[in-house]
N, C-alpha and C. Protein backbone atom coordinates (compact mmCIF):
# COMPACT_ATOMS: atom_id res chain seq x y z
N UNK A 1 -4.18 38.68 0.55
CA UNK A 1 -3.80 37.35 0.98
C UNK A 1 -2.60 36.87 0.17
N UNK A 2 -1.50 36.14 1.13
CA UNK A 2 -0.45 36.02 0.13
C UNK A 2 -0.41 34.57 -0.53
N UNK A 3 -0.13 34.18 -1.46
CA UNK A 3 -0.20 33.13 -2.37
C UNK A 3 1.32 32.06 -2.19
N UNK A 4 2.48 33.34 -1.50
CA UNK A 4 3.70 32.11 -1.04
C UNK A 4 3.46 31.63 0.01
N UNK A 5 2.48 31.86 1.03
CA UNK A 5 2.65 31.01 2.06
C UNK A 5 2.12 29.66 1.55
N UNK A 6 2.34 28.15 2.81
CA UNK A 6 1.90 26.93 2.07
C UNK A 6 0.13 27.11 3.07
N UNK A 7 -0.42 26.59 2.30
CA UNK A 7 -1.76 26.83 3.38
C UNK A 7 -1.85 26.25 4.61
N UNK A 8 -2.10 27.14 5.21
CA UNK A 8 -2.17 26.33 6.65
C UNK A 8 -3.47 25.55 7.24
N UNK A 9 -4.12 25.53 5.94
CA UNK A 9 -5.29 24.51 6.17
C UNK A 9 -5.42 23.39 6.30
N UNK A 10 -4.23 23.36 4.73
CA UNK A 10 -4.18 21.52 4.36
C UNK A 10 -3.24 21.24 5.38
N UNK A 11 -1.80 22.32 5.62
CA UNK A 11 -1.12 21.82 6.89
C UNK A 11 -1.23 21.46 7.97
N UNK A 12 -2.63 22.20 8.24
CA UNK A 12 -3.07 21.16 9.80
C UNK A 12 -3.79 19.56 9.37
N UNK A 13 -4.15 19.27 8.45
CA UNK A 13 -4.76 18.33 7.90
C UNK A 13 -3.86 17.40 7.96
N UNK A 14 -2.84 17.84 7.20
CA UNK A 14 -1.70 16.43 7.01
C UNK A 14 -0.98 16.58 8.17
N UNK A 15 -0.43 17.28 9.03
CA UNK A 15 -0.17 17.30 10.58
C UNK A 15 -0.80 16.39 11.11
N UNK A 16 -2.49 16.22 11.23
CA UNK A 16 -3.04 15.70 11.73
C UNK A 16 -2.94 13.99 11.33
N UNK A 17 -3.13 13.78 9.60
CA UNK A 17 -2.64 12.67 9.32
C UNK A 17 -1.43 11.95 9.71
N UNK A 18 -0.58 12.37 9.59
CA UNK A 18 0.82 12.30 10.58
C UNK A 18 1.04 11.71 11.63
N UNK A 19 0.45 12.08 12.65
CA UNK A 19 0.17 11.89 13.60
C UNK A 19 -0.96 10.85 14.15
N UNK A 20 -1.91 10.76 12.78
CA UNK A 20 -3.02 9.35 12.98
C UNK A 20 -1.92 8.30 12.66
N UNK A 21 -0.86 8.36 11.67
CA UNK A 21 -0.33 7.51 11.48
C UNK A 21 0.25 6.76 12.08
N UNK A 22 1.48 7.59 13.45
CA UNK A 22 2.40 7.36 14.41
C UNK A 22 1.13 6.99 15.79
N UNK A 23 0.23 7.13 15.61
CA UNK A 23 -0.60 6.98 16.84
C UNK A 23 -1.69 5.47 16.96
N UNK A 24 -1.75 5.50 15.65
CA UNK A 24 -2.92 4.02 14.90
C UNK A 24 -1.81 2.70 14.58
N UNK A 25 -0.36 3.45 14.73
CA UNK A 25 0.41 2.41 14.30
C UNK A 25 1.44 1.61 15.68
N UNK A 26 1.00 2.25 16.65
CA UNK A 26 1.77 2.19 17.87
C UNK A 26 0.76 1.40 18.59
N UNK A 27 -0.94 2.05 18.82
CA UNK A 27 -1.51 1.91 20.31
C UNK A 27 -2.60 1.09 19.81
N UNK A 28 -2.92 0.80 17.62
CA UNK A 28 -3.60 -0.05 17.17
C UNK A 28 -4.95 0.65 16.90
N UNK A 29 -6.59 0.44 16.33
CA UNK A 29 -7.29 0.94 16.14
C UNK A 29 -8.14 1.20 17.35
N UNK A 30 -8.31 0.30 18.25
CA UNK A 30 -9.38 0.16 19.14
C UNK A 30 -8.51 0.84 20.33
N UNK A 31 -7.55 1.06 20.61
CA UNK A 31 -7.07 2.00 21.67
C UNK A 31 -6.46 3.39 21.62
N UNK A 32 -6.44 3.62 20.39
CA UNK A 32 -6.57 4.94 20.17
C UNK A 32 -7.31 5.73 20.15
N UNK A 33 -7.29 7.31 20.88
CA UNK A 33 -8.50 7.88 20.83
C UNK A 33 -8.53 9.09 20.38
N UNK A 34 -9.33 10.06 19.81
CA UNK A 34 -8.79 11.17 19.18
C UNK A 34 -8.09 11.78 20.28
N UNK A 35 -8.09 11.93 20.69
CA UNK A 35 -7.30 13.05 22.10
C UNK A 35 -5.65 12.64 21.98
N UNK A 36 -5.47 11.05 21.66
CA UNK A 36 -4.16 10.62 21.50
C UNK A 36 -3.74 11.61 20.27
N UNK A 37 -4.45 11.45 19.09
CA UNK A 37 -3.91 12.27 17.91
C UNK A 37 -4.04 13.35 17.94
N UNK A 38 -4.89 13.94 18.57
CA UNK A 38 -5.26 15.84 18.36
C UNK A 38 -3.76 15.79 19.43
N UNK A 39 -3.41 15.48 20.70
CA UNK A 39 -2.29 15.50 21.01
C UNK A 39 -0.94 15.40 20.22
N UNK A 40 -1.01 14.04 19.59
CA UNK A 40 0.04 13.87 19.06
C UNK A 40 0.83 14.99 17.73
N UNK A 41 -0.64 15.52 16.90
CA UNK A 41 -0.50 16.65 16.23
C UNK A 41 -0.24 18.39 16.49
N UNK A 42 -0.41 18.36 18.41
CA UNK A 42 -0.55 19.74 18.10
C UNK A 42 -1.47 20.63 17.84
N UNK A 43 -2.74 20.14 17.76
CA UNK A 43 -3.66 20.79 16.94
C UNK A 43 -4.98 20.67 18.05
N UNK A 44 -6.00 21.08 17.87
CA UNK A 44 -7.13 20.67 18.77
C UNK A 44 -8.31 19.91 18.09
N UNK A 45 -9.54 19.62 19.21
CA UNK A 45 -10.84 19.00 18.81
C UNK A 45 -11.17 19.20 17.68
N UNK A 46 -11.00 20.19 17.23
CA UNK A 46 -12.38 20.94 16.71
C UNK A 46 -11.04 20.95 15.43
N UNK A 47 -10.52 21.03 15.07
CA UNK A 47 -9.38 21.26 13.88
C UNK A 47 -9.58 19.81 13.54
N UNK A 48 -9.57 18.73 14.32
CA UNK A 48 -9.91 17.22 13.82
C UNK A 48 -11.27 17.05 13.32
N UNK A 49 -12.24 17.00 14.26
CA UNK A 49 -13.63 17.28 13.34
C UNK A 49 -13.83 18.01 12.52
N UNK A 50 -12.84 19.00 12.00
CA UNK A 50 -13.46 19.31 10.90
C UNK A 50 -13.15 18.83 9.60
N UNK A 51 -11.76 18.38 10.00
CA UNK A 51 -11.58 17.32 8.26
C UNK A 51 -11.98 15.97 8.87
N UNK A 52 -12.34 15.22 10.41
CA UNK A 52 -12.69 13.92 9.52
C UNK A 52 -13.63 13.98 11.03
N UNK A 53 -14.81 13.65 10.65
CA UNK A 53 -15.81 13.22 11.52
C UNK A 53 -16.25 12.22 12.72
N UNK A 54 -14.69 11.40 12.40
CA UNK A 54 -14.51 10.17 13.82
C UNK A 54 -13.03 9.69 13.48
N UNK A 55 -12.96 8.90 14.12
CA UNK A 55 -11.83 8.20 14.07
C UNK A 55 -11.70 7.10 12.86
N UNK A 56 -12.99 6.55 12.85
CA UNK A 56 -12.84 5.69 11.61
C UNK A 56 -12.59 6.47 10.17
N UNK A 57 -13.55 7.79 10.23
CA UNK A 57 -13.15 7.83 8.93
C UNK A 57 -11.57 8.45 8.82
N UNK A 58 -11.05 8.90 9.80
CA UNK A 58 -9.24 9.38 9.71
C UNK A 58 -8.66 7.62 9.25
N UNK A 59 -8.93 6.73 9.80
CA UNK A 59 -8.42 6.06 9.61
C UNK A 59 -8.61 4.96 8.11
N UNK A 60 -9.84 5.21 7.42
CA UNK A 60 -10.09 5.15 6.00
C UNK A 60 -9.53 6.33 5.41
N UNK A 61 -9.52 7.48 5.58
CA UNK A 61 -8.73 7.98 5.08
C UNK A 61 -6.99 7.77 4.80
N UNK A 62 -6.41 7.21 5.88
CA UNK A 62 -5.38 6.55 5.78
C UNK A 62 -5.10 5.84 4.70
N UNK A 63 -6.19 4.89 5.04
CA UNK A 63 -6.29 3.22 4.11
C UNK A 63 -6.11 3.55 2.55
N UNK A 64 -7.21 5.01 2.39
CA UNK A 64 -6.94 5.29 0.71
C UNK A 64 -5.86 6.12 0.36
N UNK A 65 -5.50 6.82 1.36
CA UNK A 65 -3.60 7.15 0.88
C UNK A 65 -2.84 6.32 0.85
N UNK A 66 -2.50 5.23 1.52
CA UNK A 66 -2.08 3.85 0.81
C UNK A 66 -1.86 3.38 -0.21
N UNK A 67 -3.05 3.04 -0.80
CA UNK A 67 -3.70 2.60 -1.46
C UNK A 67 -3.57 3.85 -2.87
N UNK A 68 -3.22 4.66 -2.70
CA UNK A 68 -2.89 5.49 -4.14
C UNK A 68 -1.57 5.59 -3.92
N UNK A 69 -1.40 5.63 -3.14
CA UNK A 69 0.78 5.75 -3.26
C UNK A 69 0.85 4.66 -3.96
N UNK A 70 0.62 3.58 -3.08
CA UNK A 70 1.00 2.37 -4.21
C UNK A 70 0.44 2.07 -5.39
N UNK A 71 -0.16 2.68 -5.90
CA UNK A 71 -1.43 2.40 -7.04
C UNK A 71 0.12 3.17 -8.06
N UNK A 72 0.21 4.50 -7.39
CA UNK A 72 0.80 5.47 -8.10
C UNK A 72 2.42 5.05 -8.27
N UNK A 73 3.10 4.64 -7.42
CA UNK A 73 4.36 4.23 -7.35
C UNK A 73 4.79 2.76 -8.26
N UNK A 74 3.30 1.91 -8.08
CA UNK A 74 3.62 0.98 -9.14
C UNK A 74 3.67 1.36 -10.70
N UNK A 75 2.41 1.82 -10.67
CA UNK A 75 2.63 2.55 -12.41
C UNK A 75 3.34 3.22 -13.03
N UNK A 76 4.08 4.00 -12.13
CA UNK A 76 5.21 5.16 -12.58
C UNK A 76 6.37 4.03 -12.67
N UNK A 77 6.35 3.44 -11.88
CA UNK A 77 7.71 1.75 -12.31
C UNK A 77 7.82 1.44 -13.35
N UNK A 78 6.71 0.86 -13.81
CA UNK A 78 6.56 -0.22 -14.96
C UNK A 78 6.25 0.65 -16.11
N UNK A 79 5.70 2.07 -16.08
CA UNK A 79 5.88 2.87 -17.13
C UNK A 79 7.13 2.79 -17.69
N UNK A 80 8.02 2.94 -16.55
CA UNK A 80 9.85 3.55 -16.84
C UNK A 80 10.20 2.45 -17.74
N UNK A 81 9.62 1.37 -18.04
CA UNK A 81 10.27 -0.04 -18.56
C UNK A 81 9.65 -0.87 -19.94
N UNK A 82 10.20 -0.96 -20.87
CA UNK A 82 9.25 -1.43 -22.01
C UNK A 82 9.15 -2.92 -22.04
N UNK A 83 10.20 -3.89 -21.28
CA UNK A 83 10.25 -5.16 -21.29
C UNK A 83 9.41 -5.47 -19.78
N UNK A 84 8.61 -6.26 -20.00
CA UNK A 84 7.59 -7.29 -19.14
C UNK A 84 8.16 -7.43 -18.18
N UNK A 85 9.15 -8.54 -17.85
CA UNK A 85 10.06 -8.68 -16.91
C UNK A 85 10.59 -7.73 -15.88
N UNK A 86 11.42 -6.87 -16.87
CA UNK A 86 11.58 -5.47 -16.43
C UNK A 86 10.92 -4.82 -15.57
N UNK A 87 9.43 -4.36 -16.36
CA UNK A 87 8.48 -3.94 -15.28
C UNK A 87 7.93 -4.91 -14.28
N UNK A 88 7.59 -6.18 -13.95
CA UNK A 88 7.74 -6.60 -12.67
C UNK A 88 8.77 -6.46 -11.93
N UNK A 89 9.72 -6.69 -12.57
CA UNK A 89 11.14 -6.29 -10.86
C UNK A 89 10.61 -4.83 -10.78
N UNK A 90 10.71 -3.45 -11.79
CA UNK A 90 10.54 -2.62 -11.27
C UNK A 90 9.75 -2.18 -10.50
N UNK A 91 8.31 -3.10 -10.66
CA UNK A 91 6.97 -2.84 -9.40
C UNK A 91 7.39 -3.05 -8.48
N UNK A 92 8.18 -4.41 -8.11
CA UNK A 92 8.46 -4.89 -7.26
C UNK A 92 9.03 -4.06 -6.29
N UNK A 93 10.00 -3.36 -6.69
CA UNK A 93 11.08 -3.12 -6.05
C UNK A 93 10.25 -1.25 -5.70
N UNK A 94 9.77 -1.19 -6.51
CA UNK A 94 8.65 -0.08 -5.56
C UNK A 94 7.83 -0.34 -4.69
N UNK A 95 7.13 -1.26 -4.67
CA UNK A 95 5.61 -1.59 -3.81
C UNK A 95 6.90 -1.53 -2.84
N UNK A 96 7.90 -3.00 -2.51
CA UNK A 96 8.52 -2.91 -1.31
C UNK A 96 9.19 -1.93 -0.69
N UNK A 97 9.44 -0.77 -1.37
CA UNK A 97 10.32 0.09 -1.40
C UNK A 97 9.04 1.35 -0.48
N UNK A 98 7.95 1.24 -1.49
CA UNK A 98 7.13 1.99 -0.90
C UNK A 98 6.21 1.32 1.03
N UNK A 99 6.46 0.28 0.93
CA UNK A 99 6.36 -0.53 2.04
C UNK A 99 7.39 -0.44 3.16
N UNK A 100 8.79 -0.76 3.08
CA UNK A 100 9.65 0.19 3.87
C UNK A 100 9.26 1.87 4.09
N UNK A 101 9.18 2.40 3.37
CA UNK A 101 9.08 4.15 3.63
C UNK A 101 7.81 4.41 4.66
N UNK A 102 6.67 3.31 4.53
CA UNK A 102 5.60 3.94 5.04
C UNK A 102 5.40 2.70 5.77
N UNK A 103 5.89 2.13 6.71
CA UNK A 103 4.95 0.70 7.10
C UNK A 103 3.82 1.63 8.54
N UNK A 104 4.43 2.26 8.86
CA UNK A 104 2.91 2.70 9.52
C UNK A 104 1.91 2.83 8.51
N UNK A 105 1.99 3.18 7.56
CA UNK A 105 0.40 3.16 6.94
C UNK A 105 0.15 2.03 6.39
N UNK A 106 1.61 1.40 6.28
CA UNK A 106 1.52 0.17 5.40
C UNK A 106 0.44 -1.51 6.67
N UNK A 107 1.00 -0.97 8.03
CA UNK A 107 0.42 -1.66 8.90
C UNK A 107 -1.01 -1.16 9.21
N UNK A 108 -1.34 -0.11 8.86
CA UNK A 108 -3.07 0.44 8.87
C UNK A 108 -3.71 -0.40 7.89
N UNK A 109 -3.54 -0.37 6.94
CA UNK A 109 -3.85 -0.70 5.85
C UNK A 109 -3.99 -2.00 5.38
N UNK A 110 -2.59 -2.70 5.66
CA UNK A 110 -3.09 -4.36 5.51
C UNK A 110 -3.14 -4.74 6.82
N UNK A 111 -3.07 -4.40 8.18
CA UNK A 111 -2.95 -5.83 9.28
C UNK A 111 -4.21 -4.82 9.92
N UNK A 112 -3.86 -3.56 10.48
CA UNK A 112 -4.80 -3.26 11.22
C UNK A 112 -6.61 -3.33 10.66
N UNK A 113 -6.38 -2.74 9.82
CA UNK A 113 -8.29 -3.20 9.09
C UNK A 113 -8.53 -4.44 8.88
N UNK A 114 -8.19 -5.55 9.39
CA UNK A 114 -8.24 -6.81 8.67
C UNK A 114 -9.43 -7.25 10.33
N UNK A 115 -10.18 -7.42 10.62
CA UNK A 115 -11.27 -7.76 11.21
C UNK A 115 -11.96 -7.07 12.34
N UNK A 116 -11.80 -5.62 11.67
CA UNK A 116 -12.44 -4.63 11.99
C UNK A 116 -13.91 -4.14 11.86
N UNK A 117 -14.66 -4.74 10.90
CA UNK A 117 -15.51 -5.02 10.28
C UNK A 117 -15.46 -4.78 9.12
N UNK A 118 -17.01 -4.57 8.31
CA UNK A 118 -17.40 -4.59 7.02
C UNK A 118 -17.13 -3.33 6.34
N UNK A 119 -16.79 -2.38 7.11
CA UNK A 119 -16.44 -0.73 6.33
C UNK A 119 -14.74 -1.08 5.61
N UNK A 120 -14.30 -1.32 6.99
CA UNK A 120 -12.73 -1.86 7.31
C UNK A 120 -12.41 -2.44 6.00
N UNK A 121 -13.17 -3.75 5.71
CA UNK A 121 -13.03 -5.05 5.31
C UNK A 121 -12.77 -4.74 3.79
N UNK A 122 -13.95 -3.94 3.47
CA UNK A 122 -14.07 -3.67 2.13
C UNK A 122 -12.76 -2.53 2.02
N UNK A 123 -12.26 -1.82 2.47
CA UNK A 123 -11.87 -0.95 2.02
C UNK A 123 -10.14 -1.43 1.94
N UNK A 124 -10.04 -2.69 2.55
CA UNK A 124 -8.72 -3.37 2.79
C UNK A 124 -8.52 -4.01 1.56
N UNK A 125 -10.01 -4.73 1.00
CA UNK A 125 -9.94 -5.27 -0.27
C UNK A 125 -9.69 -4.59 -1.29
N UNK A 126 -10.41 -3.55 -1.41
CA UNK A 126 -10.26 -2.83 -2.26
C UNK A 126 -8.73 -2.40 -2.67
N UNK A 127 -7.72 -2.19 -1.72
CA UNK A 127 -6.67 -2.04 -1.73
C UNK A 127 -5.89 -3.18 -2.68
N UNK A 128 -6.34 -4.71 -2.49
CA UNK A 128 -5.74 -5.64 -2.82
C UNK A 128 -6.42 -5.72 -4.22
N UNK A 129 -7.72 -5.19 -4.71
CA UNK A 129 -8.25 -5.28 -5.92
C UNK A 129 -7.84 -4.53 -6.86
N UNK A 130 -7.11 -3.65 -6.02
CA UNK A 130 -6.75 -2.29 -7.40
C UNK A 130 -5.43 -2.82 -7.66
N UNK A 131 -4.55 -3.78 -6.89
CA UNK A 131 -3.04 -4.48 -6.84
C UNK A 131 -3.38 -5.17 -8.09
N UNK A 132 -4.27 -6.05 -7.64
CA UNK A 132 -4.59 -6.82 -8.42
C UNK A 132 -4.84 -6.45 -9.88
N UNK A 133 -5.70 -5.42 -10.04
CA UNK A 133 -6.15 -5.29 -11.96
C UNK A 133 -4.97 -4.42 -12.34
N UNK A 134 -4.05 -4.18 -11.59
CA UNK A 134 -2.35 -3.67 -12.26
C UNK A 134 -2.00 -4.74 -12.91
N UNK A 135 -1.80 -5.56 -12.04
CA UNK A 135 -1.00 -7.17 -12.24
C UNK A 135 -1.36 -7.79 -13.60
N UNK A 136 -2.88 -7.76 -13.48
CA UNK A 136 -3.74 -8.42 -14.10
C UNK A 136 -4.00 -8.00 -15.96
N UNK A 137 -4.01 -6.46 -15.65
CA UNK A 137 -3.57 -6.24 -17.19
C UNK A 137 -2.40 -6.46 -17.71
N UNK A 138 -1.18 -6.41 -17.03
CA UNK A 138 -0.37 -5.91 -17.46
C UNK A 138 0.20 -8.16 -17.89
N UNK A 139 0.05 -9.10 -17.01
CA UNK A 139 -0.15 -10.19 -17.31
C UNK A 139 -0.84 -10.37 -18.58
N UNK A 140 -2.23 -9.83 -18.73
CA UNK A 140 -3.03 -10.17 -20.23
C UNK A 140 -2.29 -9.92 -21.30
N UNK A 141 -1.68 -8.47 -21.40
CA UNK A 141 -1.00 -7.77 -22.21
C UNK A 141 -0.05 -8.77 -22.58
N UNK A 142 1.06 -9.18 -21.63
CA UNK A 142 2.29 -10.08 -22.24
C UNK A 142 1.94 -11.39 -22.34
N UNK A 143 0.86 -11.55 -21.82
CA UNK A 143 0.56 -13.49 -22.73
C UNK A 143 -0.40 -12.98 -24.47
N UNK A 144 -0.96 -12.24 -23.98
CA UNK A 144 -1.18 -11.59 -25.61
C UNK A 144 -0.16 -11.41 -26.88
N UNK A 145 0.90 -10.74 -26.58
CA UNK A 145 1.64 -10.27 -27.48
C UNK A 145 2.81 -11.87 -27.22
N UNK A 146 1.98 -12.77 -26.31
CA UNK A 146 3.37 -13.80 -26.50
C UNK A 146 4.59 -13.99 -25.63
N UNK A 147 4.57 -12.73 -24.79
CA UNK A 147 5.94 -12.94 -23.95
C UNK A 147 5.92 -14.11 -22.82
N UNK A 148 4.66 -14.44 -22.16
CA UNK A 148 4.06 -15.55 -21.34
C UNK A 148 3.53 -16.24 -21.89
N UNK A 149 3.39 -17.68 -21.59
CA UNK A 149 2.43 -18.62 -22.16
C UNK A 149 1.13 -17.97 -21.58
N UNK A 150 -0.01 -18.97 -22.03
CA UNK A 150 -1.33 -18.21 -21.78
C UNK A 150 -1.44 -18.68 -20.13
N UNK A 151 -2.32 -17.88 -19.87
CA UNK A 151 -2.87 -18.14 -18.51
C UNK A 151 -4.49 -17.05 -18.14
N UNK A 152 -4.74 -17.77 -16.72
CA UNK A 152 -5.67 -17.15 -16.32
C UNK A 152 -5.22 -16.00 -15.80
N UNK A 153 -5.30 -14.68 -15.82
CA UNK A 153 -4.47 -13.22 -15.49
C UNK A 153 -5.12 -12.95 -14.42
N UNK A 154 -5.90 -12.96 -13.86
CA UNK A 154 -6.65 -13.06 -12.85
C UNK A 154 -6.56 -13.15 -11.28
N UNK A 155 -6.70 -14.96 -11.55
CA UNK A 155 -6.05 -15.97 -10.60
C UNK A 155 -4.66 -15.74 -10.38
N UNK A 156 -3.63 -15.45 -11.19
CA UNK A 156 -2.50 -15.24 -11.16
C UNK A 156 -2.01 -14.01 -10.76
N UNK A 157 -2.81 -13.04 -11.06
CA UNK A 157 -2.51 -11.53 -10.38
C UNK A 157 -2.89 -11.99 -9.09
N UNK A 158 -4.29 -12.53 -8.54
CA UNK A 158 -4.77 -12.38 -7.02
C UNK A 158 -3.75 -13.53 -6.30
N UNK A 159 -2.27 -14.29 -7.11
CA UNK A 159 -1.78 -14.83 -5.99
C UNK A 159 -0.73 -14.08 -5.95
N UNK A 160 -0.50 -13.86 -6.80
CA UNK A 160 0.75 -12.53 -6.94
C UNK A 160 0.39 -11.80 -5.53
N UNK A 161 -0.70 -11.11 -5.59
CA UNK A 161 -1.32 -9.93 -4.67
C UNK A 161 -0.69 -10.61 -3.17
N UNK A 162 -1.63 -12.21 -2.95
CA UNK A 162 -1.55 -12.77 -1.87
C UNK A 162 0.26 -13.11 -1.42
N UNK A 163 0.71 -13.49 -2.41
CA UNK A 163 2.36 -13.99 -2.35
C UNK A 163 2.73 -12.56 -1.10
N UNK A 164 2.74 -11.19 -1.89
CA UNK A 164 3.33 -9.76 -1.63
C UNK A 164 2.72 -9.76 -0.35
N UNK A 165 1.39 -9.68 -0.14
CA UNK A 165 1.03 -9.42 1.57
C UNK A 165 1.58 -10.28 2.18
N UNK A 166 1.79 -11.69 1.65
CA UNK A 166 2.33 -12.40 3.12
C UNK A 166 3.71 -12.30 3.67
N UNK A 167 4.67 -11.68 2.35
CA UNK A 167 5.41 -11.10 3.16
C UNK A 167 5.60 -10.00 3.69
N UNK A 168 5.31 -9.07 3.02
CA UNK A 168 4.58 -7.90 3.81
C UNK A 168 4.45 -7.64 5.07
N UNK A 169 3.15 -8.50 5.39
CA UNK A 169 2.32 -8.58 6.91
C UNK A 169 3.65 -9.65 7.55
N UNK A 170 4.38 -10.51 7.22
CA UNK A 170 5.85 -10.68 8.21
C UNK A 170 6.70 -9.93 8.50
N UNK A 171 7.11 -8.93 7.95
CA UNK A 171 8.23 -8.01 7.63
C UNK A 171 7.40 -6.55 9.04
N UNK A 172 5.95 -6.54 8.67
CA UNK A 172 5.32 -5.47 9.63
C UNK A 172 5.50 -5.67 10.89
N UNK A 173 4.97 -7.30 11.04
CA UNK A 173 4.70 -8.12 12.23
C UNK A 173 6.14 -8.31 13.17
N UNK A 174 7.14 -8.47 12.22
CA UNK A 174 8.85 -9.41 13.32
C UNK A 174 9.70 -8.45 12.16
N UNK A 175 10.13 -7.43 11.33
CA UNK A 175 10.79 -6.65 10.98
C UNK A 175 11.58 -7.15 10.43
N UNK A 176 11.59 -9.16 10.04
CA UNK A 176 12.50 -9.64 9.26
C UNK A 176 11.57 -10.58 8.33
N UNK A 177 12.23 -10.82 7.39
CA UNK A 177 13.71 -10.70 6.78
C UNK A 177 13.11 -8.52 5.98
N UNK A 178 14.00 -8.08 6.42
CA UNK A 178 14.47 -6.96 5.30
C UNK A 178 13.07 -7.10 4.35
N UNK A 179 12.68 -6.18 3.59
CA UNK A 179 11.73 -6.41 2.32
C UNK A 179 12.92 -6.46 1.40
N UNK A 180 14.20 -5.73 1.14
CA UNK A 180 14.91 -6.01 0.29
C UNK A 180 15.59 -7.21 -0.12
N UNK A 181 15.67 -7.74 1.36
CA UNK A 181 16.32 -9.24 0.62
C UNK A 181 15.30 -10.04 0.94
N UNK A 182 13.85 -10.17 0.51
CA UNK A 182 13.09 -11.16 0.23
C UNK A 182 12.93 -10.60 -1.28
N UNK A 183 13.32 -9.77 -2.28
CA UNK A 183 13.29 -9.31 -3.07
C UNK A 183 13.91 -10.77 -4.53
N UNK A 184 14.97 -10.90 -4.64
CA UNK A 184 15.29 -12.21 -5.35
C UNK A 184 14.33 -13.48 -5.23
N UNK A 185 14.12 -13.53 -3.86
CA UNK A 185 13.55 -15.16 -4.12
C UNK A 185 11.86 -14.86 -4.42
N UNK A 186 11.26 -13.45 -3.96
CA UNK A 186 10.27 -13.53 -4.64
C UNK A 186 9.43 -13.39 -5.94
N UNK A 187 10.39 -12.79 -6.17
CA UNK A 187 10.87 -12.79 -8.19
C UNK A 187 10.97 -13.99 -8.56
N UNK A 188 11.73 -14.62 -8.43
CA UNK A 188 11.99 -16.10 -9.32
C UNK A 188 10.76 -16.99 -8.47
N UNK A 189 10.29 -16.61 -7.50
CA UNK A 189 8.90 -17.73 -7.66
C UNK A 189 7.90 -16.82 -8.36
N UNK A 190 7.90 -15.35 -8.75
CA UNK A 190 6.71 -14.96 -9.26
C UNK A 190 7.06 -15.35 -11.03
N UNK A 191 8.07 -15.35 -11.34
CA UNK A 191 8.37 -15.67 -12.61
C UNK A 191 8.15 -17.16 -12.90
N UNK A 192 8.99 -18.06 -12.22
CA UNK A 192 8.55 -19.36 -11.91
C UNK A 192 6.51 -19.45 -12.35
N UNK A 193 5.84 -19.18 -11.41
CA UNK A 193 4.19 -19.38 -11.60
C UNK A 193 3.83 -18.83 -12.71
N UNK A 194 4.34 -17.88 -13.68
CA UNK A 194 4.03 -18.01 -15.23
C UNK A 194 5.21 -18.55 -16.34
N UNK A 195 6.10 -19.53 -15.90
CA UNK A 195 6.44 -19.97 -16.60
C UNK A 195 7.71 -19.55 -17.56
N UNK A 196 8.09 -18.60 -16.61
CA UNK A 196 9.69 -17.86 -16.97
C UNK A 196 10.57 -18.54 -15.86
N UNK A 197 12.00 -18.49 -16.37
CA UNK A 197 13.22 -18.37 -15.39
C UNK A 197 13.97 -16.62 -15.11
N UNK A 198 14.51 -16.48 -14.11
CA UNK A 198 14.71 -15.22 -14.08
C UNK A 198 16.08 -14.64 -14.73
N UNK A 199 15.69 -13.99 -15.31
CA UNK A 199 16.94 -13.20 -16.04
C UNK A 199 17.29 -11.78 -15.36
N UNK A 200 18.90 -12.26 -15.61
CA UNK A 200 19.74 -11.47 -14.41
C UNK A 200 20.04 -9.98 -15.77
């Protein structure tokens, strides 16, 4: 067995993801049907059931690749940066960055699971909870050492969180304004709510 080929296991897998993506992001959750995606991939029945057992779970599966890109794309940001500040524009300018690159998953993930039910529900939150305890330490940390006045890190991460989806879910919804140029003004109000001005 040769070891240079790429496997063609996981390749039908992420083929298949691919294709849940362009298919869940076009025709929505409730009118899509596997036959749309085993089509859209190329691939057959039985190659779909075997990595995901329905449609919902392809489409939680989605939700938690999301949900680690951005987990992963924020942290690798604010790693790159030793000043506070710093690392918020740099999240920033990833989450949105990673939000342009992927809004099909980015529209699975926050608009489409949003009253889907209780599997859906939780797993949408969860997305916004793991946003959140980024925010949230990394807030404790700089009112700790002093760089922020004190605050609740918390409350202030979960509006942070809420601020980012709402533009977000506009930008998914009507494709304006740009995520890049809502980029300035949502900085200086996120700096603004702890009590900084923004430095250029």
């Amino acid at each position: 067995m040769s070891t240079q080929n790429p496997d063609p296991t996981q390749e039908t897998r992420t083929r298949i993801l691919e294709a849940a993506v362009k298919v869940f992001a076009t025709k929505g959750y409730h009118d899509t049907k596997v036959d749309d995606i085993v089509s859209e991939s190329s691939t057959s029945k039985g190659s779909f059931y075997f990595y995901f057992p329905s449609k919902q779970d392809i489409f939680l599966a989605l939700s938690d690749t999301f949900a680690d890109l951005l987990e992963s794309k924020i942290t690798q940001a604010m790693e790159k940066e030793s000043h506070g500040i710093q690392q918020m524009d740099s999240a920033l300018r990833a989450s949105l960055g990673l939000f342009t690159q992927y809004r099909g998953l980015a529209k699975i993930a926050l608009v489409q699971a949003v009253g889907l039910g209780a599997v859906f529900e939780e797993r949408r939150r969860a997305i916004n909870n793991r946003l959140t305890l980024i925010i949230q330490s990394r807030l404790e940390r700089a009112a700790a050492d002093g760089s922020i006045p004190p605050l609740h890190a918390e409350i202030t991460a979960r509006a942070w969180v809420g601020a980012l989806n709402e533009i977000v879910i506009q930008w998914i919804y009507t494709g304006t304004p740009p995520l890049e140029e809502s980029l300035p003004a949502l900085k200086i109000f996120l700096l603004r709510s702890i009590g900084k001005e923004s430095e250029k």
